[in-house]
C-alpha atoms as a PDB file:
ATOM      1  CA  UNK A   1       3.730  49.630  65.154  1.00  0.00           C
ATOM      2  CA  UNK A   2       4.537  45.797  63.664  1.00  0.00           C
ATOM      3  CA  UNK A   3       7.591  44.760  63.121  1.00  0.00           C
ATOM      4  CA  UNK A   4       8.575  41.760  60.545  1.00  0.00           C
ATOM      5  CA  UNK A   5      11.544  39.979  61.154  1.00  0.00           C
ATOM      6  CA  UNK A   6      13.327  39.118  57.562  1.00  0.00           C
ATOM      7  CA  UNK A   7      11.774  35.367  57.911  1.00  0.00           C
ATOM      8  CA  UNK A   8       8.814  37.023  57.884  1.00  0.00           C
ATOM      9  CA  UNK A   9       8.966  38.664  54.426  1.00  0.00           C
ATOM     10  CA  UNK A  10      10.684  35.994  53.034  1.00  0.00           C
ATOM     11  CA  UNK A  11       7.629  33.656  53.899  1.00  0.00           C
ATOM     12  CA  UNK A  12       5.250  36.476  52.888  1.00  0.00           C
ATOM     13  CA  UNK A  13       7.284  36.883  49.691  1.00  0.00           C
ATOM     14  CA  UNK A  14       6.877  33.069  48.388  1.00  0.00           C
ATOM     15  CA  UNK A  15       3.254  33.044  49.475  1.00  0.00           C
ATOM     16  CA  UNK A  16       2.923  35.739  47.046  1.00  0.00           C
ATOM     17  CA  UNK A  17       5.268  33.506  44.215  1.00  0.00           C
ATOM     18  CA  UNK A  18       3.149  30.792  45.175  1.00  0.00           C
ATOM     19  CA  UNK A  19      -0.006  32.085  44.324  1.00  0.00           C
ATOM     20  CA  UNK A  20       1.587  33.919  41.201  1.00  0.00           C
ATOM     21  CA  UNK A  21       2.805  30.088  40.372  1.00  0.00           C
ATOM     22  CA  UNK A  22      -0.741  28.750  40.721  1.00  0.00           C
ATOM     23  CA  UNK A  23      -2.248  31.176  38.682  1.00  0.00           C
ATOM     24  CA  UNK A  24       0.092  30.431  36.069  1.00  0.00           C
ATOM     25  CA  UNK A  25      -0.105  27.145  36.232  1.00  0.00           C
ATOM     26  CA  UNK A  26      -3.724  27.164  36.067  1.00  0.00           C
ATOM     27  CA  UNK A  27      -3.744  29.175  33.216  1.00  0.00           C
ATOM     28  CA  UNK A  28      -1.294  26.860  30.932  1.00  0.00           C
ATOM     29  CA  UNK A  29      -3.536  24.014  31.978  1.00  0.00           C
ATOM     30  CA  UNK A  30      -6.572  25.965  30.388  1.00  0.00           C
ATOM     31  CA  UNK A  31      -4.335  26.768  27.713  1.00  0.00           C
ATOM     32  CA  UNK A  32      -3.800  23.139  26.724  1.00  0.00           C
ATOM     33  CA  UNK A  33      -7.037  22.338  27.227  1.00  0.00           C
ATOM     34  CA  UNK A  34      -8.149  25.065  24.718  1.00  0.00           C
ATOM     35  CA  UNK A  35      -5.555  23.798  22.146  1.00  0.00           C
ATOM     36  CA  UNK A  36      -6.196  19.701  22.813  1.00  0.00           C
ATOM     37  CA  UNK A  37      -9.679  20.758  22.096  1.00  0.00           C
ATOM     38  CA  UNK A  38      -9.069  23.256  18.804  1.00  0.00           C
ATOM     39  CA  UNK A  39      -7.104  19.614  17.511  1.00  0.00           C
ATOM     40  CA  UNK A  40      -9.264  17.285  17.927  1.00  0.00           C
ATOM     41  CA  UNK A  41     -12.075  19.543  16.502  1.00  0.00           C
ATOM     42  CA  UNK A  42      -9.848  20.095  13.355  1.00  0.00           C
ATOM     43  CA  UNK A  43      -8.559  16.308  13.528  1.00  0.00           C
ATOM     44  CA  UNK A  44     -12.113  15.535  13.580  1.00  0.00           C
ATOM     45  CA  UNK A  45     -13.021  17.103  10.548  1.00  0.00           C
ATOM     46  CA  UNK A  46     -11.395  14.316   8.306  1.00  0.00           C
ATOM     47  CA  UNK A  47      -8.382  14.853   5.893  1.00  0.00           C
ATOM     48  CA  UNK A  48      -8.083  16.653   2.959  1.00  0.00           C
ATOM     49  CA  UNK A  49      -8.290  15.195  -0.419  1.00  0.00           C
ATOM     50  CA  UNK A  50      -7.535  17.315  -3.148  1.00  0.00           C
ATOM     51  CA  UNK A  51      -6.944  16.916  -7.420  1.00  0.00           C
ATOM     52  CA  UNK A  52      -6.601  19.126  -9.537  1.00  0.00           C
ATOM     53  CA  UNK A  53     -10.756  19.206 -10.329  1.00  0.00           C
ATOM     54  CA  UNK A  54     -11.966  18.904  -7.320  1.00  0.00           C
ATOM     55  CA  UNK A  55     -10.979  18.870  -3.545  1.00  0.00           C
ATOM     56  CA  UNK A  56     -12.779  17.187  -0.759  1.00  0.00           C
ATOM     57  CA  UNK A  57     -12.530  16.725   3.581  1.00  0.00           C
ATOM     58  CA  UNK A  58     -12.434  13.436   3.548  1.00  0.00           C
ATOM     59  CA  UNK A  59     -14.223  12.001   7.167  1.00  0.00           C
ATOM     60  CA  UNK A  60     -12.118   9.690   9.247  1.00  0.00           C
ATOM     61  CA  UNK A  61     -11.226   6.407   7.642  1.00  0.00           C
ATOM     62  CA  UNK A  62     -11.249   6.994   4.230  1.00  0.00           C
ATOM     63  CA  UNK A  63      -8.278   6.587   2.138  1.00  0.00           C
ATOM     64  CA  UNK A  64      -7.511   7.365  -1.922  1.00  0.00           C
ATOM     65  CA  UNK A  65      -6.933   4.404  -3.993  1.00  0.00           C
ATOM     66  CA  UNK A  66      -4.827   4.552  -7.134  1.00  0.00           C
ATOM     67  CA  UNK A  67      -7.102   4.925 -10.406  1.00  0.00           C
ATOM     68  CA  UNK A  68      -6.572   1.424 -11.997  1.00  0.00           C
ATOM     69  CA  UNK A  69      -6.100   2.407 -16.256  1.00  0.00           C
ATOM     70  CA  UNK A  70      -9.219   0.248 -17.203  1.00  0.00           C
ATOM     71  CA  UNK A  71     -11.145   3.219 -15.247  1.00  0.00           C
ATOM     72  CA  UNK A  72     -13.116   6.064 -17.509  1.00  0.00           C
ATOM     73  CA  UNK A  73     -11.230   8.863 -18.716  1.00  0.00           C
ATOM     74  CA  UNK A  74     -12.926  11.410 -16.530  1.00  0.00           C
ATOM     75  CA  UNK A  75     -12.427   9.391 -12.768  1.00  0.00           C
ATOM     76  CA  UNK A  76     -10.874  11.769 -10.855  1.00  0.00           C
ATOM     77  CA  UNK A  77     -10.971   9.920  -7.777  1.00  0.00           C
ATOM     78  CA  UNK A  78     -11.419   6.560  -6.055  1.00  0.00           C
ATOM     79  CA  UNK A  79     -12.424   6.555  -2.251  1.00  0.00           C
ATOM     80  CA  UNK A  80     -12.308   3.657  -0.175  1.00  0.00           C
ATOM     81  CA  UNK A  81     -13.848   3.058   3.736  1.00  0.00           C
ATOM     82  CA  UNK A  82     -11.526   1.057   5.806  1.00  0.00           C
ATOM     83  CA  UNK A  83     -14.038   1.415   8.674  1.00  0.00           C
ATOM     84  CA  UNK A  84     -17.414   0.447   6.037  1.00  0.00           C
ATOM     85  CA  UNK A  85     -16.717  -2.813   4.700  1.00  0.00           C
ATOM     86  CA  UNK A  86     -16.757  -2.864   0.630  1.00  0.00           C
ATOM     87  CA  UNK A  87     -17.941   0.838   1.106  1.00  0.00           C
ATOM     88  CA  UNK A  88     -16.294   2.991  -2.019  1.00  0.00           C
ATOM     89  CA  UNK A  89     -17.391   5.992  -3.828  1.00  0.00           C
ATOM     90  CA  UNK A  90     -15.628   7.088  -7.598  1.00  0.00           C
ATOM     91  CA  UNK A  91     -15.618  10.497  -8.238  1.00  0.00           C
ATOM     92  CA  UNK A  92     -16.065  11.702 -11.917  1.00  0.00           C
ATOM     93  CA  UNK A  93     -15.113  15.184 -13.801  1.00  0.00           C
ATOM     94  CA  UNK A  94     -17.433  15.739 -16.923  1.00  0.00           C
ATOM     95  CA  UNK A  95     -15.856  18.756 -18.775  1.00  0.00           C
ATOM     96  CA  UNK A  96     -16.970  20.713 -21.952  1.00  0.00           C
ATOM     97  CA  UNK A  97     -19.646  22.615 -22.933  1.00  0.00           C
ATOM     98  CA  UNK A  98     -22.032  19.979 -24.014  1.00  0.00           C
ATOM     99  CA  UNK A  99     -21.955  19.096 -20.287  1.00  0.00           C
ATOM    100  CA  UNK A 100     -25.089  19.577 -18.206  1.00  0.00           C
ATOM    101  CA  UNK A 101     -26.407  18.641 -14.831  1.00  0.00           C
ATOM    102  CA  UNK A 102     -28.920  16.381 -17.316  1.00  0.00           C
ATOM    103  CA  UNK A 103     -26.120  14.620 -19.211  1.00  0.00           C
ATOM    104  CA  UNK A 104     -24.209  13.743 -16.171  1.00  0.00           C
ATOM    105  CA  UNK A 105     -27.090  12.766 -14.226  1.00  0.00           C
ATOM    106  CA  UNK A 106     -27.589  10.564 -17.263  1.00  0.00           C
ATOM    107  CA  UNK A 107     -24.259   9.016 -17.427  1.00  0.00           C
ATOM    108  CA  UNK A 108     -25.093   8.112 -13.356  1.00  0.00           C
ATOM    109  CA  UNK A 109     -27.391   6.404 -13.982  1.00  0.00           C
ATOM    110  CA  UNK A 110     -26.291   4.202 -16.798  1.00  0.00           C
ATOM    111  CA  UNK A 111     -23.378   3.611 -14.759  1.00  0.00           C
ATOM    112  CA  UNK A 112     -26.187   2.425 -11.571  1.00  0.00           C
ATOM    113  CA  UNK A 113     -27.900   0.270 -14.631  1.00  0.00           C
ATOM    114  CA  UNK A 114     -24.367  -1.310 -15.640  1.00  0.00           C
ATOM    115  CA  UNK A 115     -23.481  -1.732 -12.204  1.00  0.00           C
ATOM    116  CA  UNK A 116     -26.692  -3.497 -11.050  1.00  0.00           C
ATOM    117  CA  UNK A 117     -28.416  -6.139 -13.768  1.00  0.00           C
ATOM    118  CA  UNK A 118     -30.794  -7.672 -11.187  1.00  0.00           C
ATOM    119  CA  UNK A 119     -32.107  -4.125 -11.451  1.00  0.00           C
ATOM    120  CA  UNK A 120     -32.361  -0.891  -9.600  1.00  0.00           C
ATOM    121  CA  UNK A 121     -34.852   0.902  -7.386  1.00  0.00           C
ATOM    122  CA  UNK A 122     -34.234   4.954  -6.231  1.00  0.00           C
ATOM    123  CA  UNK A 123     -34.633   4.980  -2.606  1.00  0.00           C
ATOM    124  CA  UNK A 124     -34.694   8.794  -2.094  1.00  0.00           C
ATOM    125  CA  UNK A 125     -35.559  11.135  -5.062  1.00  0.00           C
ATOM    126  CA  UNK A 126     -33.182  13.994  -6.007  1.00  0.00           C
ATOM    127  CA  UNK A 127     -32.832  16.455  -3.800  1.00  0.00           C
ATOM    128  CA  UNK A 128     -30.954  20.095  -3.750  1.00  0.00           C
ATOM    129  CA  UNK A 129     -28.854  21.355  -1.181  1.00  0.00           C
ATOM    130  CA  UNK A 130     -26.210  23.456  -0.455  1.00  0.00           C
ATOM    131  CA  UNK A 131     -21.963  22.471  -0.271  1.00  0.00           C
ATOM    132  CA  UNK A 132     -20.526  24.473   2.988  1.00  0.00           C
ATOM    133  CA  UNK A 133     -18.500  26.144   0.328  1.00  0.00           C
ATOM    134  CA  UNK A 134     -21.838  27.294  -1.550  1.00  0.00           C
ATOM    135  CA  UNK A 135     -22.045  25.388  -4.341  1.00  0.00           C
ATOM    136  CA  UNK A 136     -25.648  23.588  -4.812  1.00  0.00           C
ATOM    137  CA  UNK A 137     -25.470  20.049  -5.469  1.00  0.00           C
ATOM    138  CA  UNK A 138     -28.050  17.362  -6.057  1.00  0.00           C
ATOM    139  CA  UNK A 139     -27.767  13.879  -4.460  1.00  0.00           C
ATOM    140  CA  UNK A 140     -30.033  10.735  -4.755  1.00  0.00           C
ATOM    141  CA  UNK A 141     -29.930   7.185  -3.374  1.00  0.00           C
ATOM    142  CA  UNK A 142     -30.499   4.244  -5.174  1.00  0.00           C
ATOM    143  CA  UNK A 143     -30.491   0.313  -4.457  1.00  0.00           C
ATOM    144  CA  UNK A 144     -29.598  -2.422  -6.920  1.00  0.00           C
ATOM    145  CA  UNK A 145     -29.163  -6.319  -7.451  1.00  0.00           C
ATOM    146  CA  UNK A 146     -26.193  -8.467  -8.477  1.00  0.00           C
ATOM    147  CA  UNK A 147     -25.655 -11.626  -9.465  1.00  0.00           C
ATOM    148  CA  UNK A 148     -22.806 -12.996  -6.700  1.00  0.00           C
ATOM    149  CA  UNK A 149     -22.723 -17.047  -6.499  1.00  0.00           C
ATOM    150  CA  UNK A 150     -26.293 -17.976  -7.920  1.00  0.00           C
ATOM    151  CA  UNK A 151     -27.582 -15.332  -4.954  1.00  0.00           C
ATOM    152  CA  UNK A 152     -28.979 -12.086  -5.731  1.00  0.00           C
ATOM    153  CA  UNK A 153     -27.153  -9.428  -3.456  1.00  0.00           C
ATOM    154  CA  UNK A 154     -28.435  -5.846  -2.789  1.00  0.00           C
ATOM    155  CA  UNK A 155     -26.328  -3.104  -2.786  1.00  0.00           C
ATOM    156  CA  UNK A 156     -26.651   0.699  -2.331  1.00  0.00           C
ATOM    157  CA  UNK A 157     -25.338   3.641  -4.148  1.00  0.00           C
ATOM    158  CA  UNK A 158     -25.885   7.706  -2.914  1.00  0.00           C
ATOM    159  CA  UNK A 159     -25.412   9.437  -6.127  1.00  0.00           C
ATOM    160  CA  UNK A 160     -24.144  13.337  -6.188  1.00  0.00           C
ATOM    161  CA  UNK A 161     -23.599  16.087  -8.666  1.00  0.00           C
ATOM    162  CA  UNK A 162     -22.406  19.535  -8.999  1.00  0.00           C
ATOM    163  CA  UNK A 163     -20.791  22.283 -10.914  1.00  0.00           C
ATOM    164  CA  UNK A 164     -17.240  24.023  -9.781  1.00  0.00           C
ATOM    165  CA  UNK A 165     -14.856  25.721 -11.807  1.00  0.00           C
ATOM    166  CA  UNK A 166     -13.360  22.391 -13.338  1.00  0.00           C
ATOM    167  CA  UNK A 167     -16.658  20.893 -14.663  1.00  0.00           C
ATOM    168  CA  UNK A 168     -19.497  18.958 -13.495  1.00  0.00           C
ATOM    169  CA  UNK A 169     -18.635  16.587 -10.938  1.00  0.00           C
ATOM    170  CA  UNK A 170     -20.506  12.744 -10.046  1.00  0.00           C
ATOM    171  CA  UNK A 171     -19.743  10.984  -7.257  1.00  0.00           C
ATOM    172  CA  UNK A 172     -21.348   7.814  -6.816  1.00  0.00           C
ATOM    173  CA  UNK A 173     -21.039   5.347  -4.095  1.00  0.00           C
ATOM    174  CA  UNK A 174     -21.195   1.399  -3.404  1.00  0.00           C
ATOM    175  CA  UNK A 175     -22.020  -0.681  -0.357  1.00  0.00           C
ATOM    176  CA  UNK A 176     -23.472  -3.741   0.858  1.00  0.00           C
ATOM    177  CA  UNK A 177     -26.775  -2.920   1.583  1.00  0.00           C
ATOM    178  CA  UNK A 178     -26.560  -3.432   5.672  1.00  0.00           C
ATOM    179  CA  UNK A 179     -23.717  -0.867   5.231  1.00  0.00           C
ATOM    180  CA  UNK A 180     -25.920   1.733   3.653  1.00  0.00           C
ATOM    181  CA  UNK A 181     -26.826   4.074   6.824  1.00  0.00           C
ATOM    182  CA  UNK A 182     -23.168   4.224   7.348  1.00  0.00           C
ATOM    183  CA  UNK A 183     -22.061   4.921   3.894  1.00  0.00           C
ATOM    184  CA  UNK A 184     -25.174   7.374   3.159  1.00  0.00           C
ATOM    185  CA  UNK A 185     -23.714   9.613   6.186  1.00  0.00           C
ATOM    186  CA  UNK A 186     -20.307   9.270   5.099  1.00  0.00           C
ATOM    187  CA  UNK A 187     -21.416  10.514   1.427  1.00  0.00           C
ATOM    188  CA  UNK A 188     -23.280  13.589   2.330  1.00  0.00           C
ATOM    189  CA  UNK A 189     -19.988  15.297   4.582  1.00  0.00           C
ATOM    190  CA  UNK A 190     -17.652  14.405   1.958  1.00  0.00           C
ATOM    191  CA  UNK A 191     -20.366  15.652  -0.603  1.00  0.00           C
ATOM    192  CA  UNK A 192     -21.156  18.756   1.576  1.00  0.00           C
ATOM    193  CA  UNK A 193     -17.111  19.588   1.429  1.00  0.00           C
ATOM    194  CA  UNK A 194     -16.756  19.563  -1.976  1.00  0.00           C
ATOM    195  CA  UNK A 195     -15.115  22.767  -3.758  1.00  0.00           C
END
C-alpha cells in the first residue's frame, strides 16, 4: 500500500498543469506560425487594384497614378513601379460592338509606333494563355527607339489583351530596356490576375 502525503499530490498535480501548459503553449506557437505564414502568403500576393472595367492583383511595389486629362478616353488605368525604375504600364477599355481582339490589337500597336519613332522590333510573337480567373488573353513583347538628347534609347513594351464583361482590355507597358526582365515578369502576374 503507498501512501502520498498532500505535498505529494500537489507536486504531482502541477506536473500534470505543467505539461497541460506546454502543450498549450506549443500549440499557440504553431498556431501563429500557421497564421504569420497564411499573411505573408496573402501579403505576398500584391494589392488589389480594381475600376469599374477591370480589376487587377497588383504585385508588390506598384502603385495607381491619377489619369492626367490629356490621356485617351478609354485609359482605365495608369500603373507605376516604384521598385523598376521608369517601369509603367496604361491599361485601356475598348467598348462597343465594333470592338475586336483585331481592332485593339491594332490600336496597340499604333500606340508602340507613336511611342517609338526610331522604330520598333517584336521580341516575342503573340502568344495565348490563360488569366487564373479563366479568361484567355494574348500578350506580346516588343522593343523600340527614341530620340532622348541626340542618343537613340531602347525601350521595351509587353503588350496584353483580353475580353471581360466590360470590353476588350490593352495593357501595354514601358521600360528602359535593362529593366525589361523585371518589368516582363511583373506584366504577366498582373496580366494573369486580370478579371
Amino acid at each position: 500500500m503507498t501512501f502520498q502525503t498532500e505535498g505529494q499530490s500537489y507536486i504531482k498535480l502541477f506536473g500534470e498543469e505543467e505539461n497541460m501548459f506546454k502543450r498549450s503553449l506549443l500549440c499557440c506557437l504553431v498556431l501563429l506560425l500557421i497564421l504569420a505564414g497564411f499573411t505573408s502568403d496573402t501579403l505576398a500576393q500584391g494589392t488589389p487594384f480594381t475600376h469599374k472595367d477591370v480589376s487587377f492583383t497588383l504585385p508588390e511595389g506598384w502603385i495607381s497614378q491619377d489619369i492626367p486629362a490629356n490621356f485617351e478616353k478609354e485609359t482605365v488605368a495608369w500603373l507605376k513601379s516604384e521598385k523598376i525604375a521608369g517601369a509603367s504600364i496604361l491599361v485601356f477599355c475598348y467598348k462597343g460592338w465594333r470592338q475586336n481582339y483585331r481592332s485593339v490589337r491594332i490600336a496597340g500597336l499604333k500606340t508602340i509606333a507613336a511611342s517609338y519613332p526610331k522604330g520598333q522590333e517584336m521580341l516575342k510573337k503573340a502568344t495565348k494563355i490563360r488569366t487564373d480567373t479563366g479568361l484567355t488573353a494574348v500578350w506580346e513583347y516588343w522593343k523600340g527607339g527614341v530620340d532622348a538628347g541626340g542618343q537613340t534609347v531602347f525601350l521595351e513594351s509587353p503588350m496584353g489583351i483580353f475580353e471581360n464583361k466590360s470590353g476588350w482590355i490593352l495593357m501595354l507597358g514601358f521600360t528602359p530596356a535593362s529593366s525589361g526582365p523585371q518589368l516582363e515578369e511583373d506584366f504577366m502576374k498582373i496580366l494573369k490576375s486580370a478579371k
